[in-house]
C-alpha atoms as a PDB file:
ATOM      1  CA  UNK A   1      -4.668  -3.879  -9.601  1.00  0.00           C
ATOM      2  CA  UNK A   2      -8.066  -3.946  -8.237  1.00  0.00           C
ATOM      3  CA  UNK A   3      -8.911  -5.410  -4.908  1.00  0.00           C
ATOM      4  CA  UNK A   4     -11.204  -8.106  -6.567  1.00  0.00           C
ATOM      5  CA  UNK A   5      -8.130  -9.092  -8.279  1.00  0.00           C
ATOM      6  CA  UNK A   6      -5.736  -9.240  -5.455  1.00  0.00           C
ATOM      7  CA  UNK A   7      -8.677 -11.093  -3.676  1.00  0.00           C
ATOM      8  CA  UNK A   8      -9.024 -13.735  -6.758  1.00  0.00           C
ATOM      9  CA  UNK A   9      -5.444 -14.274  -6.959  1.00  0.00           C
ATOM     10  CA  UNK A  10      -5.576 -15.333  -3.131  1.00  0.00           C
ATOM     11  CA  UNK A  11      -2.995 -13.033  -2.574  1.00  0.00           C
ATOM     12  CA  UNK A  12      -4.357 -11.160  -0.118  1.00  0.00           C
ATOM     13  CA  UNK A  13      -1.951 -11.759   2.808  1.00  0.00           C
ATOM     14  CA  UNK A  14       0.968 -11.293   0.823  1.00  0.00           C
ATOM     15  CA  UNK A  15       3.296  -8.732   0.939  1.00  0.00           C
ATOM     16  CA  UNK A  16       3.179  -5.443  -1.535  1.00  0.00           C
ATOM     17  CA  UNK A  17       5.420  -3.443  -2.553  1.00  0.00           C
ATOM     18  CA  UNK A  18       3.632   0.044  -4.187  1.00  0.00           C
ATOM     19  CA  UNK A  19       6.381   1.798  -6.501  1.00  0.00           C
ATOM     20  CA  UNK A  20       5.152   5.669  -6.961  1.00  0.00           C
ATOM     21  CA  UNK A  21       8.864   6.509  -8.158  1.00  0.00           C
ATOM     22  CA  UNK A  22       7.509   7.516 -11.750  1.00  0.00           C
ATOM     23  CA  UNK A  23       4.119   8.172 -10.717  1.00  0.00           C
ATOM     24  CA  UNK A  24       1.748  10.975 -10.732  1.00  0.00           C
ATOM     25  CA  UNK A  25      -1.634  11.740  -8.876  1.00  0.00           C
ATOM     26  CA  UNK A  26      -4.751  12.883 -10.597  1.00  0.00           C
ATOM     27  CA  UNK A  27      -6.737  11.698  -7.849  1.00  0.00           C
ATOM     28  CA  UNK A  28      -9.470  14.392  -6.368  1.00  0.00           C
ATOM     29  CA  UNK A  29      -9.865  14.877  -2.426  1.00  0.00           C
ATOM     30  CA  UNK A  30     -12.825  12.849  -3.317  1.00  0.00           C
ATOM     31  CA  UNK A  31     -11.185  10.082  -5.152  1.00  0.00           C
ATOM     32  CA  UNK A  32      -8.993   9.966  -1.954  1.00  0.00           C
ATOM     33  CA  UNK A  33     -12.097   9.810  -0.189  1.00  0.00           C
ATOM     34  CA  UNK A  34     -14.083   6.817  -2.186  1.00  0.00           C
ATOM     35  CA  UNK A  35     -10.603   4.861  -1.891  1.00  0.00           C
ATOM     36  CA  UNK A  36      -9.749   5.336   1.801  1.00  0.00           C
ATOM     37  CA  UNK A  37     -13.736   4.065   2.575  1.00  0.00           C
ATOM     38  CA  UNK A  38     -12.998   1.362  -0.127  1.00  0.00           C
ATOM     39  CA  UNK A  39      -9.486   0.299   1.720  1.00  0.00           C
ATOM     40  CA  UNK A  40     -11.197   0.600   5.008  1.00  0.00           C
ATOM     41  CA  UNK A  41     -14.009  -1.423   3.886  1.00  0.00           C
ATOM     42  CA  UNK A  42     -12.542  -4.009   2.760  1.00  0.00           C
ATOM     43  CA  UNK A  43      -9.345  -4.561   5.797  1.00  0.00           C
ATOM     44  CA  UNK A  44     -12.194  -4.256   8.387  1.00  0.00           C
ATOM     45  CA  UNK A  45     -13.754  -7.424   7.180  1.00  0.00           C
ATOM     46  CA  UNK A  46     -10.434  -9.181   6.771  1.00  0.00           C
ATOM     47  CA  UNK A  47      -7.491 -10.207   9.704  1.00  0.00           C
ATOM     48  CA  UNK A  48      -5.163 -11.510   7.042  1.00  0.00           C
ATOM     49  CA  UNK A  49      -3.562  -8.216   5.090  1.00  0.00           C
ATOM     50  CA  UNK A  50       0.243  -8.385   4.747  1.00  0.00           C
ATOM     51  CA  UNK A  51       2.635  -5.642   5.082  1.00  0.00           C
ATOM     52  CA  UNK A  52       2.761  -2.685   2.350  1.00  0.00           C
ATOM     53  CA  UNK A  53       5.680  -1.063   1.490  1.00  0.00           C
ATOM     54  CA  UNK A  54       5.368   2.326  -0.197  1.00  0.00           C
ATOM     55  CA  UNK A  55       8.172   3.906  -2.197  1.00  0.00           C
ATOM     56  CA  UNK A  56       8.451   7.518  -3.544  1.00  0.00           C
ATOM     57  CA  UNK A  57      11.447   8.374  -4.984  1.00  0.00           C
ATOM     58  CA  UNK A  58      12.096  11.344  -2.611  1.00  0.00           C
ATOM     59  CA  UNK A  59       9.756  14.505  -2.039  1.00  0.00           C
ATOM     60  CA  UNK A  60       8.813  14.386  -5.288  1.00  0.00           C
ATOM     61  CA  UNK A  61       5.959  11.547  -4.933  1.00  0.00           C
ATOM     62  CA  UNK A  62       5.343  12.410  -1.063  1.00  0.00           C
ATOM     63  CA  UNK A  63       1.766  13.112  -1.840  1.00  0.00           C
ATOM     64  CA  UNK A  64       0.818   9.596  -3.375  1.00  0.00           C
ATOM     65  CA  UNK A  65       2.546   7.812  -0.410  1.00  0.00           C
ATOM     66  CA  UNK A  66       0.411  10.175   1.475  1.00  0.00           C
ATOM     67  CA  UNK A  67      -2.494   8.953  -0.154  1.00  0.00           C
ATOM     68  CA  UNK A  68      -1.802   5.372   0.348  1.00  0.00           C
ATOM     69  CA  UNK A  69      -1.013   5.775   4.025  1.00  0.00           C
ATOM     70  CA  UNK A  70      -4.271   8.217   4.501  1.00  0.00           C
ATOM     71  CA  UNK A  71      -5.943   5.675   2.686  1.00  0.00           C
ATOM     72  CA  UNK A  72      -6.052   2.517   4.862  1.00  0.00           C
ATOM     73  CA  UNK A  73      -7.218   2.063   8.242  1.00  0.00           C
ATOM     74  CA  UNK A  74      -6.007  -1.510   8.425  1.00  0.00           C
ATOM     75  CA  UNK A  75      -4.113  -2.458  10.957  1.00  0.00           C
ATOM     76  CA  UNK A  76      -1.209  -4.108   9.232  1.00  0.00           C
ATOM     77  CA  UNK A  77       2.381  -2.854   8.919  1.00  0.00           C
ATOM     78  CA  UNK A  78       2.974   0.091   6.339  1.00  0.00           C
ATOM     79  CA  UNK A  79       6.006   2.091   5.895  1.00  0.00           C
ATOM     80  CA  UNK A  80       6.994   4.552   3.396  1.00  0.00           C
ATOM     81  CA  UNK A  81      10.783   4.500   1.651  1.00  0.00           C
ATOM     82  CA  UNK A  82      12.892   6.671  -0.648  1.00  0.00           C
ATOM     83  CA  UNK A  83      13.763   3.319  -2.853  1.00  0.00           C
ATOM     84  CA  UNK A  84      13.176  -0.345  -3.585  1.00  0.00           C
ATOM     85  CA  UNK A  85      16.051  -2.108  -1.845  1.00  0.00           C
ATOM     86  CA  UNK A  86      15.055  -0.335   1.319  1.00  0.00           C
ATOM     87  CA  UNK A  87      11.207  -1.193   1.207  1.00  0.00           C
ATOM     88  CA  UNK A  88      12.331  -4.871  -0.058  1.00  0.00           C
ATOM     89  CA  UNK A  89      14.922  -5.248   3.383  1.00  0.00           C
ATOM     90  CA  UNK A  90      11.593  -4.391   5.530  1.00  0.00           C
ATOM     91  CA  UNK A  91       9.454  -6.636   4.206  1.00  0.00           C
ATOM     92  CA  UNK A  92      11.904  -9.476   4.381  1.00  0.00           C
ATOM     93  CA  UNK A  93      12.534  -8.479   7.829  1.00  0.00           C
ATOM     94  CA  UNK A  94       8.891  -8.275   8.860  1.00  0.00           C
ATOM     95  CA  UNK A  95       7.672 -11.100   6.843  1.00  0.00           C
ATOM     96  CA  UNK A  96      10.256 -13.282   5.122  1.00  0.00           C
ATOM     97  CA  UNK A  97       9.511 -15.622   2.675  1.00  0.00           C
ATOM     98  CA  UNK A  98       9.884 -19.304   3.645  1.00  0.00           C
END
């Protein structure tokens, strides 16, 4: 989902869950590059980013986690899990829903 999207849906300060389980990176070192200046762009200009949880499966997806914690300069909480339930306990610890 682009960020325009996330921004249009107002969903912004919501928590995220990112599920790289399956996934597999194509990205360049300077697609990694153009997306951590995007990331950091964007969470500079903005105090109201919720918590993103990361989950890789194991070793297997280490590198995309990587990517998403390399990516982002924000200061909001970010964590990166083995599996779903894990990464869904955090964020309902660090922000539950009402």
């Amino acid at each position: 989902m682009a960020i325009s999207a996330i921004v249009k849906a107002k969903a912004v300060s919501y928590r995220k869950i990112f599920d790289a389980t399956s996934g597999r990176s194509v990205l360049t070192a300077q697609d990694v590059e153009t997306l951590r200046a995007t990331l950091s762009d964007f969470t500079s200009k903005r105090r109201d980013v919720g918590p993103f949880a990361v989950v890789t499966g194991g070793e297997r997806n280490e590198r995309l986690a990587n990517i998403c914690l390399t990516a982002t300069t924000a200061d909001r909480p970010m964590r990166i899990f083995a599996d779903v339930r894990s990464a869904r306990r955090w964020l309902d610890e660090s922000m539950p829903i009402p």
